[in-house]
Protein backbone atom coordinates (compact mmCIF):
# COMPACT_ATOMS: atom_id res chain seq x y z
CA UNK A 1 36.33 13.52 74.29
CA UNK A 2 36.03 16.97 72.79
CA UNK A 3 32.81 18.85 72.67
CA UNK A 4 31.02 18.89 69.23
CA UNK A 5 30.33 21.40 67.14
CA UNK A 6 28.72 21.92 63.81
CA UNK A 7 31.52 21.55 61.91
CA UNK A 8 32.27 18.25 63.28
CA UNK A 9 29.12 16.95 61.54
CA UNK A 10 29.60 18.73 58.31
CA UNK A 11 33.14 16.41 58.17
CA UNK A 12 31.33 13.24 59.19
CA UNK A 13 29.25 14.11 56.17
CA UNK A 14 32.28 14.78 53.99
CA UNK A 15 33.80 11.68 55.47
CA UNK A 16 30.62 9.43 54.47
CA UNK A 17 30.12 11.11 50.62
CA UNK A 18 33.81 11.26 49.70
CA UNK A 19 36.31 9.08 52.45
CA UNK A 20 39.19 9.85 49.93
CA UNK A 21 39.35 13.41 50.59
CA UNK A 22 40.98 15.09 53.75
CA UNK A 23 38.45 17.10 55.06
CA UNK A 24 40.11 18.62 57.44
CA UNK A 25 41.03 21.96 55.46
CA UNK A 26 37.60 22.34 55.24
CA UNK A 27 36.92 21.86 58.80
CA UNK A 28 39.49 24.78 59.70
CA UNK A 29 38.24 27.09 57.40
CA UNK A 30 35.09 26.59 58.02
CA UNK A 31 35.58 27.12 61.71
CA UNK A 32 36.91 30.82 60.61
CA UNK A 33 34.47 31.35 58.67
CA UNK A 34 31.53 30.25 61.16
CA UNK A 35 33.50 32.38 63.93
CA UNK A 36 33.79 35.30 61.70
CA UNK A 37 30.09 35.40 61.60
CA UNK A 38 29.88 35.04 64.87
CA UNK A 39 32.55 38.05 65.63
CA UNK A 40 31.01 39.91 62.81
CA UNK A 41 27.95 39.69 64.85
CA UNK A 42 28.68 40.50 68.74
CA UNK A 43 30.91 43.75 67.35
CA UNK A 44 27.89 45.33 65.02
CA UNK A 45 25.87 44.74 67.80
CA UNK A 46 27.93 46.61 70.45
CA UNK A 47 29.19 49.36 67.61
CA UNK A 48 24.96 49.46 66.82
CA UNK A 49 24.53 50.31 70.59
CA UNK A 50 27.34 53.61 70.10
CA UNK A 51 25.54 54.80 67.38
CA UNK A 52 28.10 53.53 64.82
CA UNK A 53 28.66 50.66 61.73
CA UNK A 54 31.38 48.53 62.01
CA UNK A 55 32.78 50.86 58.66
CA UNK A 56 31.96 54.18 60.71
CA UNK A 57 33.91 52.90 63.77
CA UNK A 58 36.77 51.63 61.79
CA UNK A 59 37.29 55.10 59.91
CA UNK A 60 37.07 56.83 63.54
CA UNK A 61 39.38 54.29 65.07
CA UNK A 62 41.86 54.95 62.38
CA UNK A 63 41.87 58.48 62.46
CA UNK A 64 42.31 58.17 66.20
CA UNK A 65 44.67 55.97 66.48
CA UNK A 66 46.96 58.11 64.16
CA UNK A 67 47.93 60.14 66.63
CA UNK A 68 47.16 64.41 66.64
CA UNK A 69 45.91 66.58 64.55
CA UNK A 70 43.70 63.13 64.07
CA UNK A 71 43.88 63.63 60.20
CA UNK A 72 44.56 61.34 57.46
CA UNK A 73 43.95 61.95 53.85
CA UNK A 74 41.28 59.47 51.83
CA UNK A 75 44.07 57.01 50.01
CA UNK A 76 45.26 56.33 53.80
CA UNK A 77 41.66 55.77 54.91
CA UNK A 78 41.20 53.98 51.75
CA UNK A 79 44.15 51.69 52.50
CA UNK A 80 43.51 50.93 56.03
CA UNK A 81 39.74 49.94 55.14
CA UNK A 82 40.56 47.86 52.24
CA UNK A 83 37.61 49.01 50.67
CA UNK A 84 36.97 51.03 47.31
CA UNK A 85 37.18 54.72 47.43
CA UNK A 86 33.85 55.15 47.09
CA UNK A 87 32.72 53.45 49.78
CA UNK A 88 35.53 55.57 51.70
CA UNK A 89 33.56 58.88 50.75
CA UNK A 90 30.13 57.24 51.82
CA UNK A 91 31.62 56.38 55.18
CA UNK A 92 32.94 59.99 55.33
CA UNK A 93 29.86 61.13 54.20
CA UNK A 94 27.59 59.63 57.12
CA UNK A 95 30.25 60.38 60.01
CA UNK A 96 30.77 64.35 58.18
CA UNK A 97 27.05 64.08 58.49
CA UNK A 98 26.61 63.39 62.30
CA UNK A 99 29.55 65.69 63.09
CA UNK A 100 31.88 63.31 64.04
CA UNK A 101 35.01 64.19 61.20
CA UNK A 102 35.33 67.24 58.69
CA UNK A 103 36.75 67.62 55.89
CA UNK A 104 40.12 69.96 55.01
CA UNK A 105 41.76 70.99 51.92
CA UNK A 106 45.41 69.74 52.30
CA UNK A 107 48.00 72.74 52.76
CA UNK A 108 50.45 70.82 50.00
CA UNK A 109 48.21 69.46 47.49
CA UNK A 110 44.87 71.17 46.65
CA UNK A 111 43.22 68.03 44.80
CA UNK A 112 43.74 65.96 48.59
CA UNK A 113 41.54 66.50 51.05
CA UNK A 114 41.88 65.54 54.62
CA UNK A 115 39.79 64.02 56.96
CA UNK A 116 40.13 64.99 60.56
CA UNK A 117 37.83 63.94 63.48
CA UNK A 118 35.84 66.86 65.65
CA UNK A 119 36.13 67.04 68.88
CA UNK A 120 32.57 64.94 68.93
CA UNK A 121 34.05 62.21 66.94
CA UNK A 122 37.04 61.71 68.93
CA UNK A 123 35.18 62.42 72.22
CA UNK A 124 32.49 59.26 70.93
CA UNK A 125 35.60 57.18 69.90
CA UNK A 126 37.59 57.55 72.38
CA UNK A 127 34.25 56.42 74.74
CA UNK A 128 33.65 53.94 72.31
CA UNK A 129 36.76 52.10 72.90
CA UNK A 130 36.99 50.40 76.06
CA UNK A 131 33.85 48.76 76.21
CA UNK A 132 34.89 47.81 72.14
CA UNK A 133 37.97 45.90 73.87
CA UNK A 134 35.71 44.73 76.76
CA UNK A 135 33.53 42.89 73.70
CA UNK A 136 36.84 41.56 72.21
CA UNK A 137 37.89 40.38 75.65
CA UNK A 138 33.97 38.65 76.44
CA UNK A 139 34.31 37.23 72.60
CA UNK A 140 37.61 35.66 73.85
CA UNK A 141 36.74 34.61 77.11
CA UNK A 142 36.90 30.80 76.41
CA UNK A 143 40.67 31.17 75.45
CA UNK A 144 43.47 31.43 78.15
CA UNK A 145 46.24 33.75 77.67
CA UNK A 146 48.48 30.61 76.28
CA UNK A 147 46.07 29.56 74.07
CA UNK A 148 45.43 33.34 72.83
CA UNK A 149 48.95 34.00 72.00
CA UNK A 150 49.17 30.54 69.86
CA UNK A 151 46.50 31.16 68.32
CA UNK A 152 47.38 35.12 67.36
CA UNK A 153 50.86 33.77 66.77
CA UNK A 154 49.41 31.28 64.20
CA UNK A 155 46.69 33.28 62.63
CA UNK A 156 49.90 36.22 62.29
CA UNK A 157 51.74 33.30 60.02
CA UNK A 158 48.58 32.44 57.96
CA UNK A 159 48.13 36.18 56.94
CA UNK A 160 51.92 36.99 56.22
CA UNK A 161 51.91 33.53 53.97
CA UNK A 162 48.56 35.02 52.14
CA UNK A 163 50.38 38.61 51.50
CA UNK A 164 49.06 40.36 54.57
CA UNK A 165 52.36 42.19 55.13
CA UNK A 166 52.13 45.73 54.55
CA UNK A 167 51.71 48.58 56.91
CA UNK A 168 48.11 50.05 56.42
CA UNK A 169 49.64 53.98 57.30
């Protein structure tokens, strides 16, 4: 017998009010959503504890993982975030604000700007990461390699069926 959890009951309930329906859609998504919450939760927490948003980190973890100079312009921030383009420039904003990126006029288009992180941001990122992938790993932790690679291996199809196929730089 499997352990419970709250999801199990919320199908019992389903199964009770409405037996002709299939719950078990339901019970799958609402497993991602309940551990999205969950996930959502343990990485504001340790980005909270580095001074950071989950937003903030994600711009400085894009920038860094670009490679050197470390500089994207706003559309590619904008398209890596998924997020509107003013909520791009807030996030830019805050992190020009506590020194962490800067803003450049682009050499080939003076309407672009670029945004490029100081030696502060990439010094905080760069510290910021391993214990990030040390909170991935502990969020994880009840999943054996096996299991992990199913699972990324089936999430990976679920997101290419819903569109999720295009590179984000």
């Amino acid at each position: 017998m499997h352990q419970r959890d709250t999801v199990d009951d919320i199908v019992e309930q389903w199964a009770r009010a409405r037996p002709e329906l299939d719950a078990g859609p339901m019970a799958l998504i609402g497993r991602l959503r309940r551990l999205n919450v969950r996930v959502d939760n343990a990485l504001r927490e340790y980005f909270t504890a580095c001074g950071l948003d989950s937003s903030e980190f994600d711009v400085l973890a894009t920038l860094r993982r670009s490679g050197e100079p470390y500089e994207l312009n706003a559309r590619a921030l904008l398209k890596s975030a998924m997020v509107t383009s003013g909520a791009i420039t807030n996030r830019v904003d805050r992190l020009s604000a506590k020194g962490l990126v800067e803003r450049n006029p682009c050499p080939t288009d003076r309407r672009a700007v670029l945004v490029r992180l100081t030696p502060a941001g990439k010094e905080l990122i760069d510290g910021a990461l391993a214990g990030h992938v040390r909170n991935e790993e502990r969020i994880l932790s009840a999943l054996d390699a096996d299991e992990r690679n199913r699972l990324d291996a089936l999430l990976r199809k679920l997101l290419i069926a819903h569109g999720d196929t295009e590179s984000l730089l």
